[in-house]
ModelCIF file with pLDDT and N, C-alpha, C, O atoms, coordinates in Angstrom:
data_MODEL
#
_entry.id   MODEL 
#
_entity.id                         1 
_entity.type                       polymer 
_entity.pdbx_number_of_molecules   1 
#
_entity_poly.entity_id                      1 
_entity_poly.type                           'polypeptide(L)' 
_entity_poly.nstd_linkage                   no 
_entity_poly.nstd_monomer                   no 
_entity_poly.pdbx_seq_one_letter_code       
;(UNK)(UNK)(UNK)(UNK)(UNK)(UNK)(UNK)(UNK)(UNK)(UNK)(UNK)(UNK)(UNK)(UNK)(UNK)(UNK)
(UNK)(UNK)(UNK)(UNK)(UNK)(UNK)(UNK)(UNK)(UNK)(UNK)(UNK)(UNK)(UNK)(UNK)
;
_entity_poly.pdbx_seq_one_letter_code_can   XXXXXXXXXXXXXXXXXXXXXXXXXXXXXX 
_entity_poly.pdbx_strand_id                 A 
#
loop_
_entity_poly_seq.entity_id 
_entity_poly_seq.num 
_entity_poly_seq.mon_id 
_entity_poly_seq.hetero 
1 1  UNK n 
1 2  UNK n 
1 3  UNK n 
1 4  UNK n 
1 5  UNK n 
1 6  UNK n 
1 7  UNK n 
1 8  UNK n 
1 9  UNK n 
1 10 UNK n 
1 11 UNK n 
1 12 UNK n 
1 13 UNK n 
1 14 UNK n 
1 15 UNK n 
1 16 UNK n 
1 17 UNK n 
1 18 UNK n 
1 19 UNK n 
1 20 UNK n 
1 21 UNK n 
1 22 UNK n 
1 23 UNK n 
1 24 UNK n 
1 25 UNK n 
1 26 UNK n 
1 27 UNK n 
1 28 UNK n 
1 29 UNK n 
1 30 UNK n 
#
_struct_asym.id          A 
_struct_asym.entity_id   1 
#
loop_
_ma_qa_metric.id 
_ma_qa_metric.mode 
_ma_qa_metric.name 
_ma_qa_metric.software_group_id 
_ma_qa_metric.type 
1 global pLDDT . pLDDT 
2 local  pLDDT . pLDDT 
#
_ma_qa_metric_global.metric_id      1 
_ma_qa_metric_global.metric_value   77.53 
_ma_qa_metric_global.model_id       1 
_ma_qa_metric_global.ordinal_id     1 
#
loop_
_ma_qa_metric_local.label_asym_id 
_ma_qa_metric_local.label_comp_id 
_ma_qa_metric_local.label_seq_id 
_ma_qa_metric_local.metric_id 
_ma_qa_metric_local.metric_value 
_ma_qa_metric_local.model_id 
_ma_qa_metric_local.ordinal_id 
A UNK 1  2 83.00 1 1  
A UNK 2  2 81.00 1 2  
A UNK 3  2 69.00 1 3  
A UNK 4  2 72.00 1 4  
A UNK 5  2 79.00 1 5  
A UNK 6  2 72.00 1 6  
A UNK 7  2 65.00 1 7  
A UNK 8  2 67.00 1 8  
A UNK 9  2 62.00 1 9  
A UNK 10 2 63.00 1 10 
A UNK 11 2 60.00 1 11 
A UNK 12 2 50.00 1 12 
A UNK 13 2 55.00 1 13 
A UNK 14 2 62.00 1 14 
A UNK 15 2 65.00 1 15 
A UNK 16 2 72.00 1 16 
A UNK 17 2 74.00 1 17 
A UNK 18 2 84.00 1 18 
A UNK 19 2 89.00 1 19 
A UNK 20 2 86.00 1 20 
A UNK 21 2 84.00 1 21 
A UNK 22 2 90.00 1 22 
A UNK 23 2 93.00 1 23 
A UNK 24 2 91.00 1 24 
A UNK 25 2 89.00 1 25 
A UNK 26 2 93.00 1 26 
A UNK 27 2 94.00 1 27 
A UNK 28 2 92.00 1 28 
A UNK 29 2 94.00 1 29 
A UNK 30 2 96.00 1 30 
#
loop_
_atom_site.group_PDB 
_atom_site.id 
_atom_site.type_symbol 
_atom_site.label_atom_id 
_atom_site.label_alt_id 
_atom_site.label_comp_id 
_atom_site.label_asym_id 
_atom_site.label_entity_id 
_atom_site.label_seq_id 
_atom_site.pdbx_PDB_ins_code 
_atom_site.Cartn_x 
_atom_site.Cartn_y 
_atom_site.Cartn_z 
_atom_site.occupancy 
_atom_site.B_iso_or_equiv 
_atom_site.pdbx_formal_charge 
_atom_site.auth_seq_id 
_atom_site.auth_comp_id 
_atom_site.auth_asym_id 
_atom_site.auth_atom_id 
_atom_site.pdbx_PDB_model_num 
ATOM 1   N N  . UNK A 1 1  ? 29.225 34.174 53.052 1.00 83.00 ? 1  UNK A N  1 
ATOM 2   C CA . UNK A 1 1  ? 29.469 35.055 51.911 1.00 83.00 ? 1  UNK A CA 1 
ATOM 3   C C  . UNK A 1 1  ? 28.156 35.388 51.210 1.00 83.00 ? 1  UNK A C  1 
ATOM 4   O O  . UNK A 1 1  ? 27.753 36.551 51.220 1.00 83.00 ? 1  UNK A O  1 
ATOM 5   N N  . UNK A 1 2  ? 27.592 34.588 50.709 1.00 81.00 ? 2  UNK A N  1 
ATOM 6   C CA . UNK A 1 2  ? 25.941 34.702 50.281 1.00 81.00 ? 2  UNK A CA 1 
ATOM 7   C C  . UNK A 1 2  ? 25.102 35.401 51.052 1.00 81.00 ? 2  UNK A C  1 
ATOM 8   O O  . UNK A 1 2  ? 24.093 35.904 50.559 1.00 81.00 ? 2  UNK A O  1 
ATOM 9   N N  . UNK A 1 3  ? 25.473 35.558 52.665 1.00 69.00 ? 3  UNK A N  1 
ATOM 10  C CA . UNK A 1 3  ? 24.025 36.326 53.386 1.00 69.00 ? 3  UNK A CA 1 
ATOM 11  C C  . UNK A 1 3  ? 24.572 37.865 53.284 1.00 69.00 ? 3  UNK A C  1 
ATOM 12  O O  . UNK A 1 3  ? 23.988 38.923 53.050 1.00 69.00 ? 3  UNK A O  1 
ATOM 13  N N  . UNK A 1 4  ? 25.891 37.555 53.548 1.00 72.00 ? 4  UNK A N  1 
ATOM 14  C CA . UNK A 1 4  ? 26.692 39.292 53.519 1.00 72.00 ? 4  UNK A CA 1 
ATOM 15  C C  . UNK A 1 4  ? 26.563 39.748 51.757 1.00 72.00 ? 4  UNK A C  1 
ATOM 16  O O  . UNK A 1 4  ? 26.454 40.972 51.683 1.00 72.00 ? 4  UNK A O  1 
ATOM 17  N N  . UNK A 1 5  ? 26.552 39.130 50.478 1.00 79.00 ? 5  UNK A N  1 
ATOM 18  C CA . UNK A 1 5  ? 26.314 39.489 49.732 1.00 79.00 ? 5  UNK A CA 1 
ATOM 19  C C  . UNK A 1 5  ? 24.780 39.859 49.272 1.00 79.00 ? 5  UNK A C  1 
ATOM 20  O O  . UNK A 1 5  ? 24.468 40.813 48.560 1.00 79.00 ? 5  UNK A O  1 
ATOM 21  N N  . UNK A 1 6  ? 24.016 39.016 49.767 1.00 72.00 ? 6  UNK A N  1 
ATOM 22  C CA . UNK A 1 6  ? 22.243 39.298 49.900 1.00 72.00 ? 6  UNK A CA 1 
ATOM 23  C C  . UNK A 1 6  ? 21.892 40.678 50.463 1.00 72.00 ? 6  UNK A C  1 
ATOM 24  O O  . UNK A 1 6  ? 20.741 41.114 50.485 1.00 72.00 ? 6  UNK A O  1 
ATOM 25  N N  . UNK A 1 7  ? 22.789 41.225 50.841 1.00 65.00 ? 7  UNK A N  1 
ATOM 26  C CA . UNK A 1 7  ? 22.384 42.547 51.595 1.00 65.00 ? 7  UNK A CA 1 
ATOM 27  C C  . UNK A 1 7  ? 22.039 43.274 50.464 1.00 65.00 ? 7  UNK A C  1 
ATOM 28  O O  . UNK A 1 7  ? 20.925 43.788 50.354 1.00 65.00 ? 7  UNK A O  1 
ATOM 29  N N  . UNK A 1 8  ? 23.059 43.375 49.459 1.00 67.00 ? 8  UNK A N  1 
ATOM 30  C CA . UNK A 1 8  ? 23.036 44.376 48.360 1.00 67.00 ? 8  UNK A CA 1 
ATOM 31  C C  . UNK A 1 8  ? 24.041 45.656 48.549 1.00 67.00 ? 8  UNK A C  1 
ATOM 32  O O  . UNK A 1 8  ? 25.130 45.709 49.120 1.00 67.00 ? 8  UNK A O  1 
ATOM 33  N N  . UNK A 1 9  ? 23.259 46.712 47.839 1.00 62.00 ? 9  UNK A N  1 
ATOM 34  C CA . UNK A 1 9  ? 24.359 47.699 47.870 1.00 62.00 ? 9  UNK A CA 1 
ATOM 35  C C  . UNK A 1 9  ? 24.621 48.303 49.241 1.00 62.00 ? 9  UNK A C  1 
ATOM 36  O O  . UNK A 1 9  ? 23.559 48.801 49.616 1.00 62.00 ? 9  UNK A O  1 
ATOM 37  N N  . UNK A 1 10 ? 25.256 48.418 49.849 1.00 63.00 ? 10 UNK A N  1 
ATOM 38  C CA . UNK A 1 10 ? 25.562 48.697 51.445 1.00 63.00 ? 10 UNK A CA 1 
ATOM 39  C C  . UNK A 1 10 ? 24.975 50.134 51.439 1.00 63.00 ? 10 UNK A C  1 
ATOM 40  O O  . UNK A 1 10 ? 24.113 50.388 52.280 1.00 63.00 ? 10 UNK A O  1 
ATOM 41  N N  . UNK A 1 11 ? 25.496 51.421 50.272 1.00 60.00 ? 11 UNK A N  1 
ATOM 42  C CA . UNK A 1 11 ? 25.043 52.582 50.025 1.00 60.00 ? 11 UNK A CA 1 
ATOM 43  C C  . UNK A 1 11 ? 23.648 52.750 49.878 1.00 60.00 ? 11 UNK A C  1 
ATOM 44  O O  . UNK A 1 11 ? 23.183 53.796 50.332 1.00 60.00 ? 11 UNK A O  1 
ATOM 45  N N  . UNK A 1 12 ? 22.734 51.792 49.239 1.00 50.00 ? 12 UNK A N  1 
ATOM 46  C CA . UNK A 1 12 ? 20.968 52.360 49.203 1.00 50.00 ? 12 UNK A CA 1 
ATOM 47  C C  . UNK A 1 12 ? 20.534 51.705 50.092 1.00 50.00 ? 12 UNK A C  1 
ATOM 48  O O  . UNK A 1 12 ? 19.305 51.768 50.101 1.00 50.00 ? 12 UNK A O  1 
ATOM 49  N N  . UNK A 1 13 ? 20.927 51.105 50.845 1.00 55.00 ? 13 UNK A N  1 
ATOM 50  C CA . UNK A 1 13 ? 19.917 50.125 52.391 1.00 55.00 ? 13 UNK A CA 1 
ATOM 51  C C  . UNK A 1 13 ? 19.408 51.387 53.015 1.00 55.00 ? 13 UNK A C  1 
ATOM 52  O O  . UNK A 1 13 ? 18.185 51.414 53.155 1.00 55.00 ? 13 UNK A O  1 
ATOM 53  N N  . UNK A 1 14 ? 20.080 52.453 53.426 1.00 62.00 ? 14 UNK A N  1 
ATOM 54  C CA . UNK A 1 14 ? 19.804 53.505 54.177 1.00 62.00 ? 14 UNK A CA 1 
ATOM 55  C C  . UNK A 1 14 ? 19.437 52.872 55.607 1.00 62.00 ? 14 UNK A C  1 
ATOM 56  O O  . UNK A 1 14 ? 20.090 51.970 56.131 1.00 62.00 ? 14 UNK A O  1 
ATOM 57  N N  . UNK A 1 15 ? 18.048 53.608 56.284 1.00 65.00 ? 15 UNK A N  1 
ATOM 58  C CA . UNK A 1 15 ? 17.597 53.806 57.243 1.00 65.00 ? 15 UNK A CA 1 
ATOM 59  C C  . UNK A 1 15 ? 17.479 52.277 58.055 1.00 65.00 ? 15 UNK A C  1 
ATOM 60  O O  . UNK A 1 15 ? 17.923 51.807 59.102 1.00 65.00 ? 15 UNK A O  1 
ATOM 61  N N  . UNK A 1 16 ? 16.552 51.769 56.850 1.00 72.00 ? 16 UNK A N  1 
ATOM 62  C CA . UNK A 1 16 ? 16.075 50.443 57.117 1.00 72.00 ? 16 UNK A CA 1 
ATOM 63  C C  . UNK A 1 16 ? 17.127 49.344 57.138 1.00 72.00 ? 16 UNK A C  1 
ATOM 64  O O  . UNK A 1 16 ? 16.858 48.391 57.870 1.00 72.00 ? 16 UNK A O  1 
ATOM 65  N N  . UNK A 1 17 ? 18.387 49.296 56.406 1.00 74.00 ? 17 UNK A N  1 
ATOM 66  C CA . UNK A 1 17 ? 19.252 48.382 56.790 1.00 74.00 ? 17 UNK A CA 1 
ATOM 67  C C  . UNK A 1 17 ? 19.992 48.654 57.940 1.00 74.00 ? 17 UNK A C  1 
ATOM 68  O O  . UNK A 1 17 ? 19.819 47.803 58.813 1.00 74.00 ? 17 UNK A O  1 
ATOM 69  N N  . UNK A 1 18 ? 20.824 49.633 58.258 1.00 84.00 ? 18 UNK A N  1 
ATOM 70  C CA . UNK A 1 18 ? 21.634 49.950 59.465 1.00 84.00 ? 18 UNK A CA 1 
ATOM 71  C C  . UNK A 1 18 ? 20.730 49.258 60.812 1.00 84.00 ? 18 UNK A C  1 
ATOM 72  O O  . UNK A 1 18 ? 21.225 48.408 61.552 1.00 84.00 ? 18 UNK A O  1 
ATOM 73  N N  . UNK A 1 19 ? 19.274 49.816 60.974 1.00 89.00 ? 19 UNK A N  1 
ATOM 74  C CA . UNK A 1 19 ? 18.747 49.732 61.746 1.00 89.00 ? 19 UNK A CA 1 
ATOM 75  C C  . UNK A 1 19 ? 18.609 48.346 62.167 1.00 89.00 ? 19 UNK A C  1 
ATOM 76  O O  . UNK A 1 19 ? 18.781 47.952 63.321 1.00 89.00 ? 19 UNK A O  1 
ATOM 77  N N  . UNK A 1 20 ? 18.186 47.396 60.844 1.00 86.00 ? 20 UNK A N  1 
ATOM 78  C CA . UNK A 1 20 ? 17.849 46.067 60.981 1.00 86.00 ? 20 UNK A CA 1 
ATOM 79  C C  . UNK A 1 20 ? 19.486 45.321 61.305 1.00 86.00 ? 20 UNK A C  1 
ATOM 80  O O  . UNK A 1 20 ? 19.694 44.619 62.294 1.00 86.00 ? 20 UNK A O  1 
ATOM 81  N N  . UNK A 1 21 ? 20.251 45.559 60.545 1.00 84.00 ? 21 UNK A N  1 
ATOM 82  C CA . UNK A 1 21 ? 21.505 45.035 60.770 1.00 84.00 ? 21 UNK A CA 1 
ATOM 83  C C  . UNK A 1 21 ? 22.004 45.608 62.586 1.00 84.00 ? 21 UNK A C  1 
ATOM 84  O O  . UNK A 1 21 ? 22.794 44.824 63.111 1.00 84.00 ? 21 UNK A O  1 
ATOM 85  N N  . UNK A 1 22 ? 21.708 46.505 63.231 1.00 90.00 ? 22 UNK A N  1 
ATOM 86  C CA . UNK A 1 22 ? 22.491 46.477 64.155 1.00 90.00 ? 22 UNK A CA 1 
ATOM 87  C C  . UNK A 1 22 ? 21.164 45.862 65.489 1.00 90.00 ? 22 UNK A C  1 
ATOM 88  O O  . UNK A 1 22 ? 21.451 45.656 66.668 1.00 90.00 ? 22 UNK A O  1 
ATOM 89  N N  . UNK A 1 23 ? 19.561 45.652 64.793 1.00 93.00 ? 23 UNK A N  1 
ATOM 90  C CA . UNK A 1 23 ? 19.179 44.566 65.890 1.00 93.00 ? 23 UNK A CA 1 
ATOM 91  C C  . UNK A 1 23 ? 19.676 43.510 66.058 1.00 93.00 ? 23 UNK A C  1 
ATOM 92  O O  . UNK A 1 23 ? 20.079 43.083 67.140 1.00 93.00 ? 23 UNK A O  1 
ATOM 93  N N  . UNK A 1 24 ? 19.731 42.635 64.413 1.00 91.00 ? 24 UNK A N  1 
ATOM 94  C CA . UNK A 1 24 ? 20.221 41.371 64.498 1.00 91.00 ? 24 UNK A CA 1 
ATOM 95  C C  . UNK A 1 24 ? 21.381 41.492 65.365 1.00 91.00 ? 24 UNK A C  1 
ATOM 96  O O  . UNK A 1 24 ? 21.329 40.986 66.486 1.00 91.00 ? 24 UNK A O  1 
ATOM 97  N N  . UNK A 1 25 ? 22.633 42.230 64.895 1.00 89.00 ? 25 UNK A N  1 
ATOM 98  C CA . UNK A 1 25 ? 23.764 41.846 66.216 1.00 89.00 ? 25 UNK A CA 1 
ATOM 99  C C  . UNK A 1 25 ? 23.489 41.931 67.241 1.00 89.00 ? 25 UNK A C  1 
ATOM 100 O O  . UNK A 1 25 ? 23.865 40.851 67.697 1.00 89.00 ? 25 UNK A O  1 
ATOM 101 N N  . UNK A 1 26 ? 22.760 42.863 68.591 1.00 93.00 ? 26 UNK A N  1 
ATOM 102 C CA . UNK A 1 26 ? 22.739 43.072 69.173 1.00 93.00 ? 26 UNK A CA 1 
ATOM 103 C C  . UNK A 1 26 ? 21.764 42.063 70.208 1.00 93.00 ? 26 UNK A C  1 
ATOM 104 O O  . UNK A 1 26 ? 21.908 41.675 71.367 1.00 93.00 ? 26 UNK A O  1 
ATOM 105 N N  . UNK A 1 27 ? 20.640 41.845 69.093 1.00 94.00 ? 27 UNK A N  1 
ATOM 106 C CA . UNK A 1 27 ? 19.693 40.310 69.983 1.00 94.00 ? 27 UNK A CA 1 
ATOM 107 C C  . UNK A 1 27 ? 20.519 39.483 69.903 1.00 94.00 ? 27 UNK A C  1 
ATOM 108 O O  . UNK A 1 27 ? 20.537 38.740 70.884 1.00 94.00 ? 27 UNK A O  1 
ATOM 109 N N  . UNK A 1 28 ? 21.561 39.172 68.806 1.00 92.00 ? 28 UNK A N  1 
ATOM 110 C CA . UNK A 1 28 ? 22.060 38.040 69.161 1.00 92.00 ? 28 UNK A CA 1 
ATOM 111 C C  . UNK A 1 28 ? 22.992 37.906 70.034 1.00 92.00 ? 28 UNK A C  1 
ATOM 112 O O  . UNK A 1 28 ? 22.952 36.915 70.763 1.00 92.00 ? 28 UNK A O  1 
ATOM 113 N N  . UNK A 1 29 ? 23.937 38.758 70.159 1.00 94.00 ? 29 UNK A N  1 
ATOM 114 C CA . UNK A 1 29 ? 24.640 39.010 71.225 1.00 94.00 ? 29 UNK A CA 1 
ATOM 115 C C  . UNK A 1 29 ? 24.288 38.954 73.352 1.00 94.00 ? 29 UNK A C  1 
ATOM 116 O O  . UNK A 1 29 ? 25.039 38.821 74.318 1.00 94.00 ? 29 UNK A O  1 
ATOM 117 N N  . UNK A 1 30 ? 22.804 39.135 73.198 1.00 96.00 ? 30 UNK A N  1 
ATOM 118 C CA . UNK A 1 30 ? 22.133 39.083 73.779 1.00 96.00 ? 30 UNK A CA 1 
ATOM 119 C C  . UNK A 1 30 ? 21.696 38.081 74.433 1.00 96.00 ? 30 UNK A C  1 
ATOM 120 O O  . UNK A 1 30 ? 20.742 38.212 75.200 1.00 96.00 ? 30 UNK A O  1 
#
């Protein structure tokens, strides 16, 4: 709950969050 709330506002992450959020899944998945 704390790391998903650390994100912040889901709306101003823009470019740089989507991007970073869908490496993490994807290396880890990996």
């Amino acid at each position: 709950v704390a790391g998903i709330a650390a994100i912040g506002d889901l709306r101003k992450l823009g470019s740089v969050g989507w991007r970073a959020l869908l490496l993490f899944v994807v290396t880890g998945q990996i």
